[in-house]
Protein backbone atom coordinates (compact mmCIF):
# COMPACT_ATOMS: atom_id res chain seq x y z
CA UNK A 1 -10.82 -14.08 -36.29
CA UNK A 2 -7.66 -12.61 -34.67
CA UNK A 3 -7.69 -11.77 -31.14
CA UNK A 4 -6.31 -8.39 -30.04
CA UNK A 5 -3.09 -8.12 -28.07
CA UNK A 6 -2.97 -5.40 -25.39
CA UNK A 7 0.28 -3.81 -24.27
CA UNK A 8 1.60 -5.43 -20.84
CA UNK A 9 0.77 -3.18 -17.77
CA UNK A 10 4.32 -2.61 -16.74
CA UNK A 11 4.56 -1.13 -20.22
CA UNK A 12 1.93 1.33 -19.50
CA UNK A 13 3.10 2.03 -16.50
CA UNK A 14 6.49 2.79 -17.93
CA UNK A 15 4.47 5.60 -20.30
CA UNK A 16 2.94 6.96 -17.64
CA UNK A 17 5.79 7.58 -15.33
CA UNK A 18 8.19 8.68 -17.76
CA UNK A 19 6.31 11.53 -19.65
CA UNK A 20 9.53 11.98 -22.11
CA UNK A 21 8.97 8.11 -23.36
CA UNK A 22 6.60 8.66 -26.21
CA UNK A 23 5.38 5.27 -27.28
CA UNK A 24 6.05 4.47 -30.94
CA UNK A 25 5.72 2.20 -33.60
CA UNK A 26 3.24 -0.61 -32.64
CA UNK A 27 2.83 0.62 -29.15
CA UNK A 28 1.04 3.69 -30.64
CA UNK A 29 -1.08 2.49 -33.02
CA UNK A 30 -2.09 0.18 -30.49
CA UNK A 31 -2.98 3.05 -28.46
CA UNK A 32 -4.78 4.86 -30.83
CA UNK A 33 -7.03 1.22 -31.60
CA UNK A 34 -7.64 0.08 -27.91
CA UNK A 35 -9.60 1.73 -25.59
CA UNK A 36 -9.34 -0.60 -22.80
CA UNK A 37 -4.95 0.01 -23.10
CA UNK A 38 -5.69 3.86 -23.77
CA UNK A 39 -8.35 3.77 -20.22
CA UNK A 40 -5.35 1.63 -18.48
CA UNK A 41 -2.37 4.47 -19.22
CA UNK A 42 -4.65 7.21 -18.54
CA UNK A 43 -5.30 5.71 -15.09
CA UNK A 44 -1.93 5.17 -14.52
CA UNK A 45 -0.93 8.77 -15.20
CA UNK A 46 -3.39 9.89 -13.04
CA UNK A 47 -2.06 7.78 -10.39
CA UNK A 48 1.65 9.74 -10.69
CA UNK A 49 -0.43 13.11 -10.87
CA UNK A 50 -1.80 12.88 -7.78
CA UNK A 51 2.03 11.87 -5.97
CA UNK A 52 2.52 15.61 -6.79
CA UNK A 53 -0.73 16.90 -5.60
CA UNK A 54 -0.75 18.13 -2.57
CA UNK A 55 -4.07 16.61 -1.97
CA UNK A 56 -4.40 13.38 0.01
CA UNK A 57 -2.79 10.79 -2.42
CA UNK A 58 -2.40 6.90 -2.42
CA UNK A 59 0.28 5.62 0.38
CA UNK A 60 3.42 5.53 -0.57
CA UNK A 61 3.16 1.51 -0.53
CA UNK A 62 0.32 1.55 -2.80
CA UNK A 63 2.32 3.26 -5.54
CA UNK A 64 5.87 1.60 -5.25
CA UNK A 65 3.57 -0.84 -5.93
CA UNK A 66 2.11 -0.02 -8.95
CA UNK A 67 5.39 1.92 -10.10
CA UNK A 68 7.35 -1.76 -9.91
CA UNK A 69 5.77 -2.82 -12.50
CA UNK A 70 7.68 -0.74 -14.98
CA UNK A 71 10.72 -0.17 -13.11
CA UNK A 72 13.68 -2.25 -14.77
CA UNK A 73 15.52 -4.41 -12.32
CA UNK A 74 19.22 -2.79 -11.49
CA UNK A 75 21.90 -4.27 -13.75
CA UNK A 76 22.80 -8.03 -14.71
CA UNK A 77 24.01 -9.69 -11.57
CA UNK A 78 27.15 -10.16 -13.83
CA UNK A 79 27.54 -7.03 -14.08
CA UNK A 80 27.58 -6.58 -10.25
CA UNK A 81 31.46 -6.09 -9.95
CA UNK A 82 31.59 -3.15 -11.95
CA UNK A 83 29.10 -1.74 -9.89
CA UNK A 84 30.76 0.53 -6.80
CA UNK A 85 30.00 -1.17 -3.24
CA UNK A 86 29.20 1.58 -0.51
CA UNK A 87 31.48 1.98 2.58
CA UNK A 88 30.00 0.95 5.88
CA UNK A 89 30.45 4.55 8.03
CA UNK A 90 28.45 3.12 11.23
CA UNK A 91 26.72 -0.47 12.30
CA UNK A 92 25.20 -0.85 15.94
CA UNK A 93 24.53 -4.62 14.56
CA UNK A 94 27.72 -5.82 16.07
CA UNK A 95 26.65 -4.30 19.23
CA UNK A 96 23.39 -5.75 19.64
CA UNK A 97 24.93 -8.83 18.55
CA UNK A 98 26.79 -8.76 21.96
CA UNK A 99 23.42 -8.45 23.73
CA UNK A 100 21.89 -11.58 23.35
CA UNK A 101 18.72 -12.41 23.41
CA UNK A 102 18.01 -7.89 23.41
CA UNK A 103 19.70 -8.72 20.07
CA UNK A 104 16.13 -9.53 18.09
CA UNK A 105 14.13 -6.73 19.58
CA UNK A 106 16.14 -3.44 18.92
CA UNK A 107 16.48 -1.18 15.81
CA UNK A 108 19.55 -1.50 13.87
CA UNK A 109 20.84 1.33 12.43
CA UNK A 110 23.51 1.78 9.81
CA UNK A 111 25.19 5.06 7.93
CA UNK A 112 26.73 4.36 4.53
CA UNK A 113 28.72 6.58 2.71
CA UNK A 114 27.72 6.22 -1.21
CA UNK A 115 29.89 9.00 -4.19
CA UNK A 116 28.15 12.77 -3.26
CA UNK A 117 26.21 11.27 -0.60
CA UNK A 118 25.58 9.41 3.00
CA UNK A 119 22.30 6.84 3.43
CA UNK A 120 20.93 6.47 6.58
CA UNK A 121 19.44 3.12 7.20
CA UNK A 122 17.40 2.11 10.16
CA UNK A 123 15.85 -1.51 10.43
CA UNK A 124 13.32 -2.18 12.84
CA UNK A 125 13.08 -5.98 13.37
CA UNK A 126 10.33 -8.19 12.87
CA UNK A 127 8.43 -8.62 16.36
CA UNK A 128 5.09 -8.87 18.14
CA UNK A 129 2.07 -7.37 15.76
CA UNK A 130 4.81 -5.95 13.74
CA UNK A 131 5.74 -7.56 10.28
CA UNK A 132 9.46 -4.98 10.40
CA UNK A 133 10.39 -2.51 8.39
CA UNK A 134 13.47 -0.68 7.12
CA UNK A 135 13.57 3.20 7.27
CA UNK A 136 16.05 4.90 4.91
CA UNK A 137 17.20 8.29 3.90
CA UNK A 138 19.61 9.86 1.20
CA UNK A 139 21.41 12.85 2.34
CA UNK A 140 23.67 14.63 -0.43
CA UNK A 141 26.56 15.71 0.57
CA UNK A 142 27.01 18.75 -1.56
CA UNK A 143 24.90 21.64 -0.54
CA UNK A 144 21.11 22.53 -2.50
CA UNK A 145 21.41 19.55 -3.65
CA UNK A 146 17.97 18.85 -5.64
CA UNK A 147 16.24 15.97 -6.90
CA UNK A 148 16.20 13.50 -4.17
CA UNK A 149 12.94 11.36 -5.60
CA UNK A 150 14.93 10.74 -8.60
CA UNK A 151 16.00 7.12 -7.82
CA UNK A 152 15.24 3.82 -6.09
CA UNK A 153 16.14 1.55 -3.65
CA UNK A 154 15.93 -3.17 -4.53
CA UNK A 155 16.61 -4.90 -1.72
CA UNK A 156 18.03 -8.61 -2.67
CA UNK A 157 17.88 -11.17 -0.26
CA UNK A 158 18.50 -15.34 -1.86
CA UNK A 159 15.74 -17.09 -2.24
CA UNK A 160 13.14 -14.15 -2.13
CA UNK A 161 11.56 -11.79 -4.22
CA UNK A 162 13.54 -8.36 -4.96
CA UNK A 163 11.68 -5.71 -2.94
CA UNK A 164 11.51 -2.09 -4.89
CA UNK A 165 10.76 1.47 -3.48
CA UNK A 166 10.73 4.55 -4.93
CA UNK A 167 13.28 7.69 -2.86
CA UNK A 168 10.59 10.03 -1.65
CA UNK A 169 10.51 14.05 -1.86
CA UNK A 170 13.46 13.89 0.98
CA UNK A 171 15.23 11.46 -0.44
CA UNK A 172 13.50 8.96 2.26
CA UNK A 173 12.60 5.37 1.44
CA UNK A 174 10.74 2.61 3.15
CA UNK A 175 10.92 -1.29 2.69
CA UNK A 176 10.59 -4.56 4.88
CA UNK A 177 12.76 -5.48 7.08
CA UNK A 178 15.27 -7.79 5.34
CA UNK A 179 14.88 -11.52 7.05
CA UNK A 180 18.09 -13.34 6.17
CA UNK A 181 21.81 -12.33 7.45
CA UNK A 182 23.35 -11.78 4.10
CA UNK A 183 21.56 -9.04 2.01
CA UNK A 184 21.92 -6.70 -0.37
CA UNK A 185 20.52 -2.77 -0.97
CA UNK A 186 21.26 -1.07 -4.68
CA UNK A 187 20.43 2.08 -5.03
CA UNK A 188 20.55 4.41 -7.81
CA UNK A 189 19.81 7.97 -7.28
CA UNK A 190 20.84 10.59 -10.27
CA UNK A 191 23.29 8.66 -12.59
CA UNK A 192 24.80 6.83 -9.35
CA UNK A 193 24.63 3.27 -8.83
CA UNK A 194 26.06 1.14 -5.91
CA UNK A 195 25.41 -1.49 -4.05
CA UNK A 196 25.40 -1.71 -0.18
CA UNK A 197 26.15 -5.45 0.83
CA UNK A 198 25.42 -6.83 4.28
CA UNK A 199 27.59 -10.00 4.69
């Protein structure tokens, strides 16, 4: 007797967000045998249905979540020199740093300028009752511009876990505050990739 294998979940996941990824070979006749993998993709699709729905839906925690599964980790870190580094526009770090002890307690804010487009980046700190948090936005530069929730934000920091989030309808993402000095975000948003490196 042979037991079964099912597809991976961040496999199905990757079906269900990317409608124009037809699975093939194996993974369909899988599909077409297994009704616990065919229950599994169906659920997932109706998971990214209802982000368009204007309907309550999920928090938009709940479905980076789920969406990470699938999502492919940004490039090689060898291939990190090839990939552009965004320009620091504005840091009130450096400020805050000259405050002392206010320092730990105050939102940081930062404005990188990335090719066709500035990111806003606010980081609220960890403090009392509050785990912090990191508040971005993507604002194109050229007008109309369209398309702003196609892309997503890793935030690197050594020793931890990569963080993921999805951009939202605005072009707005959300992800915890980073905890070390040195950290890194990479975006890619519509063919763009670069990297925005706090050192």
């Amino acid at each position: 007797m042979t037991t079964r294998r099912h597809l991976s979940d961040a496999l199905l996941v990757v079906l269900a967000r990317r409608p124009e990824r037809e699975p093939r070979g194996r993974e369909a006749g899988h599909l077409e045998a297994c009704g616990r993998c065919r229950s599994l993709l169906s659920g997932f699709r109706a998971l990214r249905a209802s982000v368009n729905d204007p309907a309550p839906a999920p928090a938009r925690s709940a479905l980076a979540a789920v969406l990470a599964l699938g999502e492919s980790r940004p490039s090689d870190r060898r291939d990190a020199p090839r990939v552009p580094v965004a320009r620091l526009v504005y840091d009130t770090g450096p400020a805050q740093m000259a405050q002392g002890l206010r320092a730990g307690t105050e939102t940081r804010e930062q404005l990188w300028r990335i090719p066709g487009a500035d990111v806003d980046v606010r980081i609220q700190p960890k403090g009392l009752g509050s785990p912090g948090v990191m508040h971005g936005q993507l604002f194109p530069l050229a007008r109309g511009a369209t398309a702003l929730a196609d892309g997503g934000v890793w935030l690197f920091q050594r020793g931890r876990r990569a963080v993921w989030a999805p951009l939202g309808d605005d072009g707005e993402f959300e992800l915890p505050a980073p905890s070390a000095q040195r950290w890194t975000l990479w975006l890619e948003w519509r063919g763009v990739r670069v990297r925005l490196d706090v050192r």
